[in-house]
N, C-alpha and C. Protein backbone atom coordinates (compact mmCIF):
# COMPACT_ATOMS: atom_id res chain seq x y z
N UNK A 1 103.05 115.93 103.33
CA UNK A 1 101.78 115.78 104.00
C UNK A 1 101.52 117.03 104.82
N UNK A 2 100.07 117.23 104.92
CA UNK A 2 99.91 118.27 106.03
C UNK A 2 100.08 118.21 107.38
N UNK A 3 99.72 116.86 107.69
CA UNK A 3 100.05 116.66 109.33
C UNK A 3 101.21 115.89 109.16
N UNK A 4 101.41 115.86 110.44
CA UNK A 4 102.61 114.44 110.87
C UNK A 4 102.21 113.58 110.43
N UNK A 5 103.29 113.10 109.53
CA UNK A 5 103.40 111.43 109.95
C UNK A 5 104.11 110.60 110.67
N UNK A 6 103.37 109.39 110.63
CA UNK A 6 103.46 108.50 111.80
C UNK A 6 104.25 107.33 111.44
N UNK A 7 105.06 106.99 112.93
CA UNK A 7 105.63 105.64 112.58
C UNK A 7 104.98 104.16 111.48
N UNK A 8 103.80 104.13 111.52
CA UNK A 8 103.08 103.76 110.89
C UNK A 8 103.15 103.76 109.55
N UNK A 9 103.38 104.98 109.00
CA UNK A 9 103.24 105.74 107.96
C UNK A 9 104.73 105.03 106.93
N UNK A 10 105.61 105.45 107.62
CA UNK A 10 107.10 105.00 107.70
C UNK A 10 107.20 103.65 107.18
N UNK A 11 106.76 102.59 108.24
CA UNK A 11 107.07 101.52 108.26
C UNK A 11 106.41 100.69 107.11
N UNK A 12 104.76 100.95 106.63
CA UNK A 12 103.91 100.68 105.39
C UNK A 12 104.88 101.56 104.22
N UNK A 13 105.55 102.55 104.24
CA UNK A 13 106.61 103.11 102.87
C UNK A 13 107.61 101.98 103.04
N UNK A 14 108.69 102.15 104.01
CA UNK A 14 109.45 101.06 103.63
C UNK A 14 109.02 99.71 103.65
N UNK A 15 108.27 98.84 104.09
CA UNK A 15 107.86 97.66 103.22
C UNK A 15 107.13 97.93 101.85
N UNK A 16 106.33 98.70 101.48
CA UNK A 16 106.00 98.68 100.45
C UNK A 16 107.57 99.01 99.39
N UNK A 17 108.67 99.78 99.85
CA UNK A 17 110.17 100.08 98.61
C UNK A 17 110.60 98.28 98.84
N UNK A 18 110.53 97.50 99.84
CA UNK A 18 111.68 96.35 99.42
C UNK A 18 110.14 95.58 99.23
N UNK A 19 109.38 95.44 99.57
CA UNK A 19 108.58 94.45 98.03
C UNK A 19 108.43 95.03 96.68
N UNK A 20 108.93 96.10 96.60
CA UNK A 20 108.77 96.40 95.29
C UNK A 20 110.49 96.74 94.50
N UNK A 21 111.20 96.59 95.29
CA UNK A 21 112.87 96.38 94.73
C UNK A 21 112.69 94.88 94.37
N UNK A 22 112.30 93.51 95.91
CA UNK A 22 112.49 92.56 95.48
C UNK A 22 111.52 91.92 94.39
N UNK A 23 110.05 92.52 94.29
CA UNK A 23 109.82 92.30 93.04
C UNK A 23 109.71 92.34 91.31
N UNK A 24 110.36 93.81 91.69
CA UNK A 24 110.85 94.87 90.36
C UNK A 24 109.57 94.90 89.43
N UNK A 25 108.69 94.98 90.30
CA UNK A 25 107.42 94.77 89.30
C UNK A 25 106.91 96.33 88.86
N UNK A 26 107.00 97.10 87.73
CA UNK A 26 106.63 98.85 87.38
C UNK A 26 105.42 99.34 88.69
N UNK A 27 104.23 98.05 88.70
CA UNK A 27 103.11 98.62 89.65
C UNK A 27 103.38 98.95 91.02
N UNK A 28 104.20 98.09 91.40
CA UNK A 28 104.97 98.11 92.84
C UNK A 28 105.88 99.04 92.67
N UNK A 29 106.50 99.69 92.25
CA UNK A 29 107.22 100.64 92.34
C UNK A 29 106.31 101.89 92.17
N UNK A 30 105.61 102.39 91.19
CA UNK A 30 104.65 103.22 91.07
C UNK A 30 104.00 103.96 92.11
N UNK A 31 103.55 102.46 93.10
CA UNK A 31 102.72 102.67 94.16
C UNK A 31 103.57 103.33 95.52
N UNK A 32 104.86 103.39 95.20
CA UNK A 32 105.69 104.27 95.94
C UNK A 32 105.77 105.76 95.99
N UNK A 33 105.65 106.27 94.49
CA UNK A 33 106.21 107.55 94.25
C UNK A 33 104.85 108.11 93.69
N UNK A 34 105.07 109.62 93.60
CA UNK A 34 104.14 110.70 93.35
C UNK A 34 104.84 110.75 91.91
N UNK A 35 103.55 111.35 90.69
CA UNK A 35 104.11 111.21 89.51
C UNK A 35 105.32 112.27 89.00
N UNK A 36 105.50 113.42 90.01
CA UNK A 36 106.74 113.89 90.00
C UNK A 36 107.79 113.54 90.58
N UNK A 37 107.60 112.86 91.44
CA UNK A 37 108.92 112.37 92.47
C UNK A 37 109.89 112.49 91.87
N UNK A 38 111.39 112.80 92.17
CA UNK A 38 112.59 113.22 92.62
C UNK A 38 113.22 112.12 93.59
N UNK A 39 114.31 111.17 92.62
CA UNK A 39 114.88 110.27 93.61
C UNK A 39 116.53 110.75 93.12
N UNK A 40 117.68 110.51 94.75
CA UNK A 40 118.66 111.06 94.16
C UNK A 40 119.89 110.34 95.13
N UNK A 41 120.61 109.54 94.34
CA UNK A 41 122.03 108.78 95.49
C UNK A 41 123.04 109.16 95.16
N UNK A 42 123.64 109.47 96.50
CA UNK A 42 125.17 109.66 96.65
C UNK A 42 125.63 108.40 97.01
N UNK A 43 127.15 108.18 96.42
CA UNK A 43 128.02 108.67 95.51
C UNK A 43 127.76 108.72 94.34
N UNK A 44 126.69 108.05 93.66
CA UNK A 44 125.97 107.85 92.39
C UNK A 44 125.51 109.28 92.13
N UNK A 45 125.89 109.75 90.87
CA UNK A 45 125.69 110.49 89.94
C UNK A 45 124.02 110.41 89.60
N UNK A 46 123.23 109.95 90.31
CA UNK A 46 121.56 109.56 90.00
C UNK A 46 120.96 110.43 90.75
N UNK A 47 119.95 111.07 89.13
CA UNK A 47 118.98 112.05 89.80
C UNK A 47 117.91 111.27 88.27
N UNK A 48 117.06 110.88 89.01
CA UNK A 48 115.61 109.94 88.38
C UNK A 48 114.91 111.30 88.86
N UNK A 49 113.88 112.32 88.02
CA UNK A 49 113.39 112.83 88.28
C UNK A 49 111.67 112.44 87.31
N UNK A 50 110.94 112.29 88.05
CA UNK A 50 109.71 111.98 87.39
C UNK A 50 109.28 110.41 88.01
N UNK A 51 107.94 109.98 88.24
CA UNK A 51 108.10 108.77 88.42
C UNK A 51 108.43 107.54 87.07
N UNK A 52 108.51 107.66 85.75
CA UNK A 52 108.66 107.65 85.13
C UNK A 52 110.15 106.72 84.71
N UNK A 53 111.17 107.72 85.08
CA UNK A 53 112.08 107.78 85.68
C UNK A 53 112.85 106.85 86.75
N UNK A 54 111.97 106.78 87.29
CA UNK A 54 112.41 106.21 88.90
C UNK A 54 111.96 104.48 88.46
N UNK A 55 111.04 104.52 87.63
CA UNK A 55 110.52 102.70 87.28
C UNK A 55 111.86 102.33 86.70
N UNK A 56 111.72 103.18 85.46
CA UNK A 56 113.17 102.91 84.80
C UNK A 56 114.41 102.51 85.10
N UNK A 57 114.87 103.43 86.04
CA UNK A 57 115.99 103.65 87.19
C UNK A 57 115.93 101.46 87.78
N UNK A 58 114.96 101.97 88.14
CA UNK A 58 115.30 100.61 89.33
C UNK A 58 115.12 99.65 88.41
N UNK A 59 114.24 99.10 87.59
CA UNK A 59 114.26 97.99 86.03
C UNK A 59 115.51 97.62 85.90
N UNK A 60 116.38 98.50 85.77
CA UNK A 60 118.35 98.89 85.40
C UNK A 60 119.13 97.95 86.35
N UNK A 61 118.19 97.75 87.22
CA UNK A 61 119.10 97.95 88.54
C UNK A 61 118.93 96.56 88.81
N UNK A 62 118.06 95.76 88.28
CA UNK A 62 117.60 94.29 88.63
C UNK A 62 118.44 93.38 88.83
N UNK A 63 119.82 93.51 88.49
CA UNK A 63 120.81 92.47 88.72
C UNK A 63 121.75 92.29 89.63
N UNK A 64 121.23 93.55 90.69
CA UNK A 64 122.14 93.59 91.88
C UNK A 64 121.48 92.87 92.93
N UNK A 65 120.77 91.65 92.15
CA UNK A 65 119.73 91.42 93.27
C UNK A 65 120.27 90.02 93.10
N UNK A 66 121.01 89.64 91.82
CA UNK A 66 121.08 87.83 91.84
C UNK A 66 122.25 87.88 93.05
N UNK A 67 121.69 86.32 93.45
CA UNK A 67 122.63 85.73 94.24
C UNK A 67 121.72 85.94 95.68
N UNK A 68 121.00 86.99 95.91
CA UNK A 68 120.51 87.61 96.91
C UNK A 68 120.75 88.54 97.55
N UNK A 69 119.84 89.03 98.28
CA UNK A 69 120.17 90.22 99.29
C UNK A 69 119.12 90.47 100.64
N UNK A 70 119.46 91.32 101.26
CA UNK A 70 118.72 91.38 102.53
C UNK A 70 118.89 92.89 102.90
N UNK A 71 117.83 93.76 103.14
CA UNK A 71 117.75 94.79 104.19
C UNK A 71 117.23 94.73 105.48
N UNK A 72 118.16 95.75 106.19
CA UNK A 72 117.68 95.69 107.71
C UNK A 72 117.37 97.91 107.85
N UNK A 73 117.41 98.29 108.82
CA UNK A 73 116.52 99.27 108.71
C UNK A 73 115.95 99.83 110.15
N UNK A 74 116.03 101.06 110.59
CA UNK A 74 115.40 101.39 111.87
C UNK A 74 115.45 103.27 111.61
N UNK A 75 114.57 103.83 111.90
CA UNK A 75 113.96 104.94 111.87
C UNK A 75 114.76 106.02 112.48
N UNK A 76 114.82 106.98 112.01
CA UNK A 76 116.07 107.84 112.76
C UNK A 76 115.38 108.88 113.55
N UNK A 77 114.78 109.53 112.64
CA UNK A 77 113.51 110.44 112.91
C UNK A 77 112.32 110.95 111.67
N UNK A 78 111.63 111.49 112.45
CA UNK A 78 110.09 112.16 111.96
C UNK A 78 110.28 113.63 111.99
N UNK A 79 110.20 114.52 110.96
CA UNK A 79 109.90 116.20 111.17
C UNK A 79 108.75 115.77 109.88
N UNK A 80 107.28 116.26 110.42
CA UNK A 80 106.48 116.66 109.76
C UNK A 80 105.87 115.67 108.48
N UNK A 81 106.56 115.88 107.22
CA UNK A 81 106.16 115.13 106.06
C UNK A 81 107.35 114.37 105.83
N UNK A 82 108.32 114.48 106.42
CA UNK A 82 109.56 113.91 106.00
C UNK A 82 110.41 112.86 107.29
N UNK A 83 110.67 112.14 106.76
CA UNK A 83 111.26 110.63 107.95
C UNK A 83 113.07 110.49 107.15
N UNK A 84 114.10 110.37 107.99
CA UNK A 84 115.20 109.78 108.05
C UNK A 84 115.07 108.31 108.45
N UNK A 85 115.92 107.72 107.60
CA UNK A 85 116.38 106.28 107.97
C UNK A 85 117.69 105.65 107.51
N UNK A 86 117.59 105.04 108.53
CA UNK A 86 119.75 104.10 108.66
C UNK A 86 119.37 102.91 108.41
N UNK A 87 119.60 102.24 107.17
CA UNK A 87 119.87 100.84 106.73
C UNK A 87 120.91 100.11 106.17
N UNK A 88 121.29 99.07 106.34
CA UNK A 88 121.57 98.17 106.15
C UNK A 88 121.12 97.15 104.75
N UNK A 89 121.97 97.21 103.70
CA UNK A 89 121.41 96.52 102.58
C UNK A 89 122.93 95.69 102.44
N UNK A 90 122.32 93.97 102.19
CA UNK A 90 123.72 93.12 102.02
C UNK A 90 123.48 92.35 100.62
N UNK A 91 124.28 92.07 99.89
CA UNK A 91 123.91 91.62 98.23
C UNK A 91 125.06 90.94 98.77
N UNK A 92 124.84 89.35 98.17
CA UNK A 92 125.57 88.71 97.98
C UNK A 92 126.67 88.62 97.13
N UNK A 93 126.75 89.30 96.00
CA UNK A 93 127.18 89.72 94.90
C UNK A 93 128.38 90.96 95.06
N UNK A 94 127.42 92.32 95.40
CA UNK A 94 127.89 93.12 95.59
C UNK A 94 128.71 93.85 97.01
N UNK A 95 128.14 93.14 97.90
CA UNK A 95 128.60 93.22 99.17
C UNK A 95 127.94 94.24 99.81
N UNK A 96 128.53 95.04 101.16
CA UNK A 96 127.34 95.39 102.56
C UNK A 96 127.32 97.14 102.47
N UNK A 97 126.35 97.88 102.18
CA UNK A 97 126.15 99.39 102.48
C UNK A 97 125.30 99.77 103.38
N UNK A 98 125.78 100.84 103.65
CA UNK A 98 125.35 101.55 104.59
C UNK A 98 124.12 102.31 103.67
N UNK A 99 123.15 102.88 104.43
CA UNK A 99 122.23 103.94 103.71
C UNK A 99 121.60 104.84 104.66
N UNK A 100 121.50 106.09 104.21
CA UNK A 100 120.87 107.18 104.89
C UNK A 100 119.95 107.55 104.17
N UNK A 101 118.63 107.37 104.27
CA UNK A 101 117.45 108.15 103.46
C UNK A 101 116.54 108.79 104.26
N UNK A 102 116.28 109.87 103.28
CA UNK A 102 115.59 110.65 103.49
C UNK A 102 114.41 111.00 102.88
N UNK A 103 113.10 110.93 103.32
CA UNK A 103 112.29 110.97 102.24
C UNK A 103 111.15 111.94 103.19
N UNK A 104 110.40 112.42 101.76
CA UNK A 104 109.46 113.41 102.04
C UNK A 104 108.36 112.59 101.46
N UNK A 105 107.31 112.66 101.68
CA UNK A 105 106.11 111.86 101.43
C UNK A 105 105.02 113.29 101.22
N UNK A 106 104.23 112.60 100.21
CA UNK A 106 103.20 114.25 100.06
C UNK A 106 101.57 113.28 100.95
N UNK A 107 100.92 114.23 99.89
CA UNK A 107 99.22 113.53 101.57
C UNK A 107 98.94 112.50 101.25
N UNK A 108 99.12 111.94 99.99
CA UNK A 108 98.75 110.13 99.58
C UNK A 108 99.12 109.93 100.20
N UNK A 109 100.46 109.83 100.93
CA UNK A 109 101.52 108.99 101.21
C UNK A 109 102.46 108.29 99.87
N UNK A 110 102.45 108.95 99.03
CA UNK A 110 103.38 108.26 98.04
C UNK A 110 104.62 109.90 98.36
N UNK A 111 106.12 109.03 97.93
CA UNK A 111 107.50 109.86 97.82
C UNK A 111 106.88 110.54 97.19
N UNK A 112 107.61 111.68 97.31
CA UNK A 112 107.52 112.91 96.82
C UNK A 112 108.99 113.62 96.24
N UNK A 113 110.25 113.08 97.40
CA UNK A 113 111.70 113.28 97.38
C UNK A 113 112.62 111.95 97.98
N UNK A 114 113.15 111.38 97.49
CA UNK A 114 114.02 110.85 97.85
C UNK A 114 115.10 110.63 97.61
N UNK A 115 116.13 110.59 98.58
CA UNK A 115 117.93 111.01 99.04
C UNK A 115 118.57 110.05 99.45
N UNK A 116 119.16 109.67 99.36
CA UNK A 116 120.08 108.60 99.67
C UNK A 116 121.06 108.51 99.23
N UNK A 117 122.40 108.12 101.14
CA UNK A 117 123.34 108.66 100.63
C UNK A 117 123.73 106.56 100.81
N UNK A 118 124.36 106.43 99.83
CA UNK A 118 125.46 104.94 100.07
C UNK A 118 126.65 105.02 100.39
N UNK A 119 127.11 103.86 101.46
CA UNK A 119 128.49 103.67 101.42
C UNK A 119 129.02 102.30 101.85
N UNK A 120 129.73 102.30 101.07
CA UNK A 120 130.13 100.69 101.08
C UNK A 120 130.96 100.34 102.17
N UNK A 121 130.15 99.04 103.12
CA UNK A 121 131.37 98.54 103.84
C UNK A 121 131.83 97.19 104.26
């Protein structure tokens, strides 16, 4: 983005990523990312480049969801077009990670880059 964004800004991206993880629906995910977006997790070997990509990516991913899960989430900081965040994701299944993301947002407000590092604890 050209200006700052705002807590605001932040908080409408991440609810719009977990209604659209917990609904895995292509449109809801879409409405996240820029049609180039760049998504990329550590320790995971995943680099989804394209939005394209990134629908795909998470489609894959739909079964880490049986049994249930829950995110929690709080803002680390703001520089400019880009926001850090520390969450909390618990799968019943898979058990409790940590997450560090980082995302750059362009002037829609749709991702543009996103980083994320996991770790299991």
């Amino acid at each position: 983005m050209s200006t700052r964004i705002s807590k605001e800004h932040v908080d409408a991206w991440v609810q719009g990523y977990v209604r659209a993880w917990k609904s895995t629906d292509p449109a809801d995910i879409e409405a996240l990312f820029t049609e180039d977006a760049e998504s990329y997790e550590w320790p995971y070997e995943t680099a989804w480049v394209g939005r394209e990509a990134i629908i795909e990516g998470w489609l894959g991913r739909q079964g880490w969801q049986d049994g249930g899960w829950s995110f929690d989430w709080e803002l680390l900081t703001i520089n400019g077009d880009t926001f850090a965040v520390k969450g909390l994701g618990k799968y019943r299944k898979l058990g409790r990670f940590d997450n560090l993301w980082v995302v750059t947002l362009a002037t829609d407000g749709r991702c543009s880059t996103f980083r994320m590092w996991n770790n299991e604890v």
